[in-house]
Protein backbone atom coordinates (compact mmCIF):
# COMPACT_ATOMS: atom_id res chain seq x y z
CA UNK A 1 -24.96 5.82 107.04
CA UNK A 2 -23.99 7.72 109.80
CA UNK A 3 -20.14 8.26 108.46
CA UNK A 4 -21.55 9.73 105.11
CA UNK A 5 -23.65 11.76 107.01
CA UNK A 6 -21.01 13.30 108.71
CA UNK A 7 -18.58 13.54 105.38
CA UNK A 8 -21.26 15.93 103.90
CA UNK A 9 -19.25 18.94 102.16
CA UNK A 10 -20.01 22.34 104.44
CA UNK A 11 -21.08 23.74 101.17
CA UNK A 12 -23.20 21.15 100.25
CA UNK A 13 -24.77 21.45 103.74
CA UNK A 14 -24.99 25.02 104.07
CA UNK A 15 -26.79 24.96 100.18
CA UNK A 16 -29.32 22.55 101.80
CA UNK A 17 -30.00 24.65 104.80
CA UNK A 18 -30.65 27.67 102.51
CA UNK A 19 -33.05 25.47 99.88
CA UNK A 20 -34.94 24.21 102.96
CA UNK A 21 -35.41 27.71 104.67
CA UNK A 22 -37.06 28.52 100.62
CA UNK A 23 -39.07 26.19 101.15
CA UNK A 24 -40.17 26.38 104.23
CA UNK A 25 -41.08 30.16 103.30
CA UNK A 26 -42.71 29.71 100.38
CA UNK A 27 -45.00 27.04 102.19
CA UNK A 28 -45.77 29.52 104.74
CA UNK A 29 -45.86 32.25 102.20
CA UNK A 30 -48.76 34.90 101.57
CA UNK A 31 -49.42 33.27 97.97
CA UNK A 32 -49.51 29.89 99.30
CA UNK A 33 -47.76 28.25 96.04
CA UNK A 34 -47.57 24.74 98.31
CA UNK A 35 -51.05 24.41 98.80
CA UNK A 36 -51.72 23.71 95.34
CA UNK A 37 -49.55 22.28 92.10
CA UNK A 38 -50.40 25.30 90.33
CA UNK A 39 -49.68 27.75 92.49
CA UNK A 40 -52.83 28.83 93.54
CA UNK A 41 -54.30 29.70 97.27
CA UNK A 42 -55.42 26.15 98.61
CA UNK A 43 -58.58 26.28 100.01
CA UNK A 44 -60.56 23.41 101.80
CA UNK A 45 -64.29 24.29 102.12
CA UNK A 46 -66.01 22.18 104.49
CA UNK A 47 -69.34 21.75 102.58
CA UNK A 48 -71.07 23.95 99.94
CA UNK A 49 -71.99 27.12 100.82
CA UNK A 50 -68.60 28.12 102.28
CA UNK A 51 -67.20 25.86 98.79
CA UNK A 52 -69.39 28.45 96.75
CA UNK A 53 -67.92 31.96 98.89
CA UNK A 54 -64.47 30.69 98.10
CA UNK A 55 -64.88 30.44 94.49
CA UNK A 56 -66.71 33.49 93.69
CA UNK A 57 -64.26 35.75 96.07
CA UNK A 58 -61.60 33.92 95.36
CA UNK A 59 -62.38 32.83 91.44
CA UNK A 60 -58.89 32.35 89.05
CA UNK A 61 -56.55 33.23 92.06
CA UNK A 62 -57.62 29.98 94.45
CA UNK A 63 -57.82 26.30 94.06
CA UNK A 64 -61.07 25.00 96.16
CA UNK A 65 -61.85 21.93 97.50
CA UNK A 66 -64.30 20.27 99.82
CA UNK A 67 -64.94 17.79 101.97
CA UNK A 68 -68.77 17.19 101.35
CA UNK A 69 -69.27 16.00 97.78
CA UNK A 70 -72.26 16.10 95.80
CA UNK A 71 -75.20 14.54 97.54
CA UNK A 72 -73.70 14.02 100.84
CA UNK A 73 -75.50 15.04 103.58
CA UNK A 74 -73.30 17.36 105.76
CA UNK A 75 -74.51 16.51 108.54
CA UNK A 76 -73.78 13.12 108.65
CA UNK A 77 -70.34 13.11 107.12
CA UNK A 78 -67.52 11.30 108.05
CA UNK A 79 -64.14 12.94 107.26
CA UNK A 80 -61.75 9.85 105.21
CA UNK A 81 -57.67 9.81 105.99
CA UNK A 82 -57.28 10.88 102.75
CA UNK A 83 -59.28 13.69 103.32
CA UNK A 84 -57.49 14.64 106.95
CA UNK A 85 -54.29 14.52 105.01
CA UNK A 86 -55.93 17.32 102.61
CA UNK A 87 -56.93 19.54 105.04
CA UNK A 88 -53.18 19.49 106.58
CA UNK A 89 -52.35 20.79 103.61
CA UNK A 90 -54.84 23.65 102.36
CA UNK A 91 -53.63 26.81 102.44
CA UNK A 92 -57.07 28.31 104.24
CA UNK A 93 -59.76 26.41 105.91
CA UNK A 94 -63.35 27.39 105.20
CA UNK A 95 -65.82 25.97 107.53
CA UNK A 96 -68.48 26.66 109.95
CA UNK A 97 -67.64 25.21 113.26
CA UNK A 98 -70.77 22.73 114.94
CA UNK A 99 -72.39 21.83 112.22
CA UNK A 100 -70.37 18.99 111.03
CA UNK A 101 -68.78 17.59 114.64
CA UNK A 102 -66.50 15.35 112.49
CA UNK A 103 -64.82 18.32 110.27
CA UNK A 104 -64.62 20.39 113.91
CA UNK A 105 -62.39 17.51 114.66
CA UNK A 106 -60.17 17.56 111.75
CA UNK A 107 -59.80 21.22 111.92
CA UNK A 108 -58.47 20.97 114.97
CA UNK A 109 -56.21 18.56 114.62
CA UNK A 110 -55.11 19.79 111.16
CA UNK A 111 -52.32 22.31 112.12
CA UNK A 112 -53.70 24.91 109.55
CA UNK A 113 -52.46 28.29 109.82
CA UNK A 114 -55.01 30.30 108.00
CA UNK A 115 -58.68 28.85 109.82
CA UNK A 116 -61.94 30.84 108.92
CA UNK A 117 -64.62 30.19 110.85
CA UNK A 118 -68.10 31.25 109.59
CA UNK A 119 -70.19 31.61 112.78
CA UNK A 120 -67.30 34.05 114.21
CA UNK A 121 -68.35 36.41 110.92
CA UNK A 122 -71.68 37.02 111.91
CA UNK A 123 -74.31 36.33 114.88
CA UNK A 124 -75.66 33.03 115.21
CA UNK A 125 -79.00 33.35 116.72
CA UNK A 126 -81.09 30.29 118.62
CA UNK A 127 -84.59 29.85 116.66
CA UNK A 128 -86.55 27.87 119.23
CA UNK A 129 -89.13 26.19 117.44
CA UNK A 130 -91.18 22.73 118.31
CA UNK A 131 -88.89 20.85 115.90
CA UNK A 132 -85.85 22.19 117.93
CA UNK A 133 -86.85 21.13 121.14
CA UNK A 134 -88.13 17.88 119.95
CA UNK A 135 -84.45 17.37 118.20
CA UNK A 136 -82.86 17.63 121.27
CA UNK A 137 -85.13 14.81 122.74
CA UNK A 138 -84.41 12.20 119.97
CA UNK A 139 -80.87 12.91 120.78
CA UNK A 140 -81.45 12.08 124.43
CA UNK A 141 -83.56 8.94 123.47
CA UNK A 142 -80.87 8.04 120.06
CA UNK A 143 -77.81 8.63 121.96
CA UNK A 144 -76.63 11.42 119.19
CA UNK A 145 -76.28 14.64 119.91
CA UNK A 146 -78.39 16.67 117.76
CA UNK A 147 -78.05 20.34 119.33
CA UNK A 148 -75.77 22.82 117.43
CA UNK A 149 -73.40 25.42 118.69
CA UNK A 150 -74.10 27.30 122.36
CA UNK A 151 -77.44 26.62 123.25
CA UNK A 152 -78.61 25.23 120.52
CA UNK A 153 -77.64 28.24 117.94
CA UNK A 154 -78.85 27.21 114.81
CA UNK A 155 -75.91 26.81 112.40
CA UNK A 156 -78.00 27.43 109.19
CA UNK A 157 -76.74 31.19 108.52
CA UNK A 158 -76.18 31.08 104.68
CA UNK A 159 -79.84 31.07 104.23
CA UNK A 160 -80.20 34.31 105.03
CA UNK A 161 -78.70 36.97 102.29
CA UNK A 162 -77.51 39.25 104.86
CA UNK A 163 -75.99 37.20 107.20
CA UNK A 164 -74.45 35.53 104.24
CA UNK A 165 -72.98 38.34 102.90
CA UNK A 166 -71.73 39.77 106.70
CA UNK A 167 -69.61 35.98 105.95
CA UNK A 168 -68.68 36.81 102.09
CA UNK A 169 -66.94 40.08 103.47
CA UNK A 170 -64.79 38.38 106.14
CA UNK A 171 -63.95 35.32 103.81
CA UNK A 172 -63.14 38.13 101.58
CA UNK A 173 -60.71 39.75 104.07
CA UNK A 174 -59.24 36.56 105.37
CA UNK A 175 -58.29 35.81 101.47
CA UNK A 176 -56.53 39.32 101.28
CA UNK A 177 -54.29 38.83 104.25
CA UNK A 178 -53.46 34.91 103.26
CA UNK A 179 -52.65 36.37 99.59
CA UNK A 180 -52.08 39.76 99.59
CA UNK A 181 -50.57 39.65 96.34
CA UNK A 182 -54.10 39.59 94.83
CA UNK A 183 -55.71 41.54 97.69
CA UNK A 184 -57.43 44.14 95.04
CA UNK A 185 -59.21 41.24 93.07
CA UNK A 186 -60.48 39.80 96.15
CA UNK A 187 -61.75 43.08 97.64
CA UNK A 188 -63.26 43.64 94.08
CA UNK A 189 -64.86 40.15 94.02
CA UNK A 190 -65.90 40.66 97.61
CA UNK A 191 -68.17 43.98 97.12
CA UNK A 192 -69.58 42.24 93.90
CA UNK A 193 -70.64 39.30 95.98
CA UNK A 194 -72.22 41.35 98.40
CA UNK A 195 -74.08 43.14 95.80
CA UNK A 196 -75.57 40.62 94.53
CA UNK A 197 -76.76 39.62 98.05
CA UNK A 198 -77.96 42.48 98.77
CA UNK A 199 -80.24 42.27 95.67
CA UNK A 200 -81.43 38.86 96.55
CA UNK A 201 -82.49 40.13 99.87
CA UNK A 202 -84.24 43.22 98.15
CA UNK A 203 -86.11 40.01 96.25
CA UNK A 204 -86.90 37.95 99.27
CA UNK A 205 -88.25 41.44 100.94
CA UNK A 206 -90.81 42.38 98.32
CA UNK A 207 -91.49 38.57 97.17
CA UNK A 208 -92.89 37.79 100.81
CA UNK A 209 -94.65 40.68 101.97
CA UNK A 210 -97.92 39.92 100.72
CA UNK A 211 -99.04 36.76 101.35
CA UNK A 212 -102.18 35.27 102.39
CA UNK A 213 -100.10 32.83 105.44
CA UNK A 214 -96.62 33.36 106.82
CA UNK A 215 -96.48 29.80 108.31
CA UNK A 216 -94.75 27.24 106.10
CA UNK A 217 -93.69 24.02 107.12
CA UNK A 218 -90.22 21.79 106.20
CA UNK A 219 -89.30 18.28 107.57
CA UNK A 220 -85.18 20.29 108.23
CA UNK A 221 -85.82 23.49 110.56
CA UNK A 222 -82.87 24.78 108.55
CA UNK A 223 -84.90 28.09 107.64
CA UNK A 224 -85.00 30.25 111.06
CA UNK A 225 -82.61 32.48 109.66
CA UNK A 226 -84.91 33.08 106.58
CA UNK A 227 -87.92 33.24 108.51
CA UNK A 228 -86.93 35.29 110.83
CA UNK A 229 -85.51 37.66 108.14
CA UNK A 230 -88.81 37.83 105.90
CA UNK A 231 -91.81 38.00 108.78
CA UNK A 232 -92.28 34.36 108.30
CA UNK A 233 -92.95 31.52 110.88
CA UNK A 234 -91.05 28.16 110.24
CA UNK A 235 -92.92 24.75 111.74
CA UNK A 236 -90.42 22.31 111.46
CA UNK A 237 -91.11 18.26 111.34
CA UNK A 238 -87.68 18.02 112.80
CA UNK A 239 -85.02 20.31 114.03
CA UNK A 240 -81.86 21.03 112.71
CA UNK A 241 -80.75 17.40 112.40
CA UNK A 242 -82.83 16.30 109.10
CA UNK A 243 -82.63 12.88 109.70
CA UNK A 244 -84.16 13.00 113.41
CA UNK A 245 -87.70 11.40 113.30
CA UNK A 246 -90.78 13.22 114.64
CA UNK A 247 -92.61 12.13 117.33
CA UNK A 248 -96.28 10.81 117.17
CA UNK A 249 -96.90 14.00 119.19
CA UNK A 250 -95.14 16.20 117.05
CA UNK A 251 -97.31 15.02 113.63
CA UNK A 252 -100.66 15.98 115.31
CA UNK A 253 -99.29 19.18 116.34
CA UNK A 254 -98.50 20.38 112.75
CA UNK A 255 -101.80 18.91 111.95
CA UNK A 256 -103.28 21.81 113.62
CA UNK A 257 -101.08 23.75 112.88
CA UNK A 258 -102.00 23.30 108.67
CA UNK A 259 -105.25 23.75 109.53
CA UNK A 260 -105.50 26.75 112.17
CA UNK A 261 -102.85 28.61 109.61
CA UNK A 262 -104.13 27.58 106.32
CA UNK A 263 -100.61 25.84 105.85
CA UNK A 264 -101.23 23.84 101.58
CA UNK A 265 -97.74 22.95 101.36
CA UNK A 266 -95.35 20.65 103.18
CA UNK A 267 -91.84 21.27 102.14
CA UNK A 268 -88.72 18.31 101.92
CA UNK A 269 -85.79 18.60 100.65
CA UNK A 270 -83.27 17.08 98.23
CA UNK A 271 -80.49 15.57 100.42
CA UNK A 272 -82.84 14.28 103.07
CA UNK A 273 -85.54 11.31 102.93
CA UNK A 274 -89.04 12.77 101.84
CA UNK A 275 -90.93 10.24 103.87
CA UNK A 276 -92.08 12.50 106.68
CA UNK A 277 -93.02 15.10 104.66
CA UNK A 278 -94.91 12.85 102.44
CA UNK A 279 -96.64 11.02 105.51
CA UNK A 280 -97.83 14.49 106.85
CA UNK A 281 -99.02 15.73 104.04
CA UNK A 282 -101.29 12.43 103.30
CA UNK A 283 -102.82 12.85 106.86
CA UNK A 284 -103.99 16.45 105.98
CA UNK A 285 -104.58 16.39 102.65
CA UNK A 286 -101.32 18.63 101.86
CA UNK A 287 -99.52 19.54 98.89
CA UNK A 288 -95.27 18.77 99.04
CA UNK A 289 -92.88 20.70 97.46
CA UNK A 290 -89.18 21.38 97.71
CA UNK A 291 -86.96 23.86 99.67
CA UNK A 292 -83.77 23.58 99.66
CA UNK A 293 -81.69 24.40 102.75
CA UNK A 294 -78.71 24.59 99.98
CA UNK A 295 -76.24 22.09 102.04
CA UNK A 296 -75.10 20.93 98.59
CA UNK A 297 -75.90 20.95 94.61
CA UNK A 298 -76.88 17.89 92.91
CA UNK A 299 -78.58 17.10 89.47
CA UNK A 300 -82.03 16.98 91.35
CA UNK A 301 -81.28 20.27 93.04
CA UNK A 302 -83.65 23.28 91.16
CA UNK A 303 -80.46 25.16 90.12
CA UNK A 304 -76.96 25.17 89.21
CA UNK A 305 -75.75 27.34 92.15
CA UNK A 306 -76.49 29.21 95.49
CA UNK A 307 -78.37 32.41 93.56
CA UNK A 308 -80.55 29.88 91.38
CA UNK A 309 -81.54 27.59 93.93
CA UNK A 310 -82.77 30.49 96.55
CA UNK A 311 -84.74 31.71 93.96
CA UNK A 312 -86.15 28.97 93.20
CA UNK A 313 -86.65 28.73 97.10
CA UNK A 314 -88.61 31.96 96.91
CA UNK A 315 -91.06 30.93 94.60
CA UNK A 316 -92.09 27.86 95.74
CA UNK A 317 -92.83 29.81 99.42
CA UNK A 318 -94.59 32.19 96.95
CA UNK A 319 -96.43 29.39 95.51
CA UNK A 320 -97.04 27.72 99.11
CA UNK A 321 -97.48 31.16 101.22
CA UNK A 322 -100.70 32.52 98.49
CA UNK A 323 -98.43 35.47 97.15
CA UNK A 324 -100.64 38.18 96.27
C-alpha cells in the first residue's frame, strides 16, 4: 500500500490537493452547501422556539432541524449519538445555553463554527418566586440540579414578545453573516418577524390591563418573563424544572394564596404531568386550565404554532384573570 502510495502521478496528486481545498471551502463556505443535501443553510435548533425563529427568518433559504421532537420535554432530554453526529454537522447552532444541560454539552463538544446563543441576545432576568426557591431545594434533596443559568436566571425568555423578538433580530443577523448570499431575505424576514411581535405584545398589553386579579397560578414557573411584562404576578407549584414536586408546605401556601387573591384557575400544561395542578385545585375548589410555556407543539397543544398558541395563552389568563 505504501509503494502505490508513493507511485501516485504529481498530477494526479496535485488535482487531489486542489479538489480537497474545494471542498474544504465550500464546507466552510458562507452558503453552507455541506450542511445540507440540498444546499441549504443547516441549522440545528435545540428545541422549539429557537426551531420556530429559524424557519420563519430563515424560511426557503435554510434546512432546520432539532433535537427535541414533538412531545419531548426539553428539559429532560437526552441528546442520542446520532444526534451528536448531527449537530457536528449543522451549518448554525440555535440554542439557548442552561436550559437543556445535555445539549450545552453537545454544543460544546460539537466543533460548530457558527453557535447562536439565545440568552447572549437579550437579558435574562432572575424571577424569584416561592416555586423558584423551593426548586432549588428538591434539587438539594433529589440530587439534580434544578437552578438555571447565573443565579438562577430564568431561561424562559421566548415567552415574552419583546424579549423574543430582541432574539429574532440577532438570529436574523447571525443568518446574514453565515449566508450572506441571501442576507436581504433574511433582513426582510427578520423585520416581518418582529412585526408581528410587536403586535402580539400590543395584544398581551391591552388584553391584561383590566382584570379583576393579576395573580395566576401554573404547576412550571416558566411565565416570569410574561408576568413581569404584563403587571401580572406568577405563583408557581414548582419552579422552572416542571417535573420538581411541591412540597406539603408549598400546597398550603398557594392555598392562601387562591383565596387571599381570588385566584379560580390553576393552570398545567401539555408536556408536563397535570397531577399537581389537578390535586391543588381539588383542595380549593379550583378550576384547571392550560398554559402553555410553548417548549414544543403537539396535537394536544391549542395551536399549530408559536403566534396561535400565545394567543390562545392570552385568553385563557383572560378567562382565569376576570377580563373586564
Amino acid at each position: 500500500m505504501n509503494v502505490r502510495r508513493r507511485l501516485i502521478p504529481t498530477a494526479a496528486l496535485a488535482g487531489a490537493v486542489a479538489l480537497a481545498a474545494t471542498a474544504l471551502t465550500a464546507c466552510s463556505g458562507a452558503a453552507g452547501a455541506a450542511g445540507s443535501k440540498d444546499g441549504k443553510l443547516g441549522v440545528m435548533a435545540s428545541f422549539y422556539p429557537m426551531q420556530f425563529l429559524a424557519e420563519q427568518i430563515g424560511k426557503d433559504h435554510v434546512k432546520v432541524d432539532t433535537l427535541t421532537k414533538p412531545g419531548v420535554e426539553p428539559h429532560d432530554l437526552e441528546i442520542t449519538p446520532k444526534q451528536t453526529a448531527q449537530l457536528g454537522e449543522a451549518d448554525v447552532v440555535l440554542y439557548l445555553k442552561t436550559l437543556q444541560p445535555a445539549v450545552d454539552k453537545a454544543v460544546a463538544q460539537s466543533g460548530v463554527k457558527n453557535i447562536v446563543d439565545a440568552a447572549t441576545l437579550t437579558k435574562l432576568e432572575v424571577h424569584g418566586t416561592s416555586g423558584h426557591d423551593h426548586a432549588a431545594e428538591e434539587g438539594a434533596a433529589d440530587g439534580h440540579d434544578h437552578s438555571h443559568g447565573e443565579a438562577g436566571e430564568d431561561p424562559h425568555v421566548w415567552l415574552d414578545p419583546v424579549k423574543y423578538a430582541e432574539i429574532a433580530k440577532g438570529v436574523g443577523a447571525a443568518l446574514e453573516k453565515s449566508d450572506p448570499d441571501h442576507a436581504a431575505d433574511y433582513k426582510k424576514n427578520t423585520d416581518e418577524l418582529v412585526a408581528k411581535l410587536g403586535a402580539l405584545d400590543t395584544e398581551f398589553k391591552d388584553g391584561l390591563k383590566n382584570t379583576a386579579s393579576k395573580t395566576f397560578i401554573t404547576t412550571h414557573s416558566a411565565f416570569g418573563y410574561l408576568a413581569e411584562r404584563y403587571g401580572l404576578d406568577q405563583e408557581g407549584i414548582s419552579g422552572v424544572d416542571p417535573e420538581s414536586e411541591p412540597s406539603p408546605a408549598r400546597m398550603k401556601d398557594l392555598q392562601a394564596v387562591a383565596k387571599q387573591d381570588n385566584v379560580s384557575t390553576v393552570f398545567f400544561e401539555t408536556l408536563a404531568s397535570d397531577k399537581t395542578a389537578k390535586t391543588l385545585a381539588a383542595d380549593t375548589g379550583l378550576k384547571t386550565d392550560v398554559l402553555d410555556p410553548l417548549e414544543g407543539i403537539t396535537d394536544k397543544s391549542q395551536g399549530a404554532d408559536y403566534f396561535e398558541v400565545m394567543r390562545a395563552n392570552l385568553k385563557n389568563l383572560q378567562k382565569a384573570l376576570g377580563n373586564k
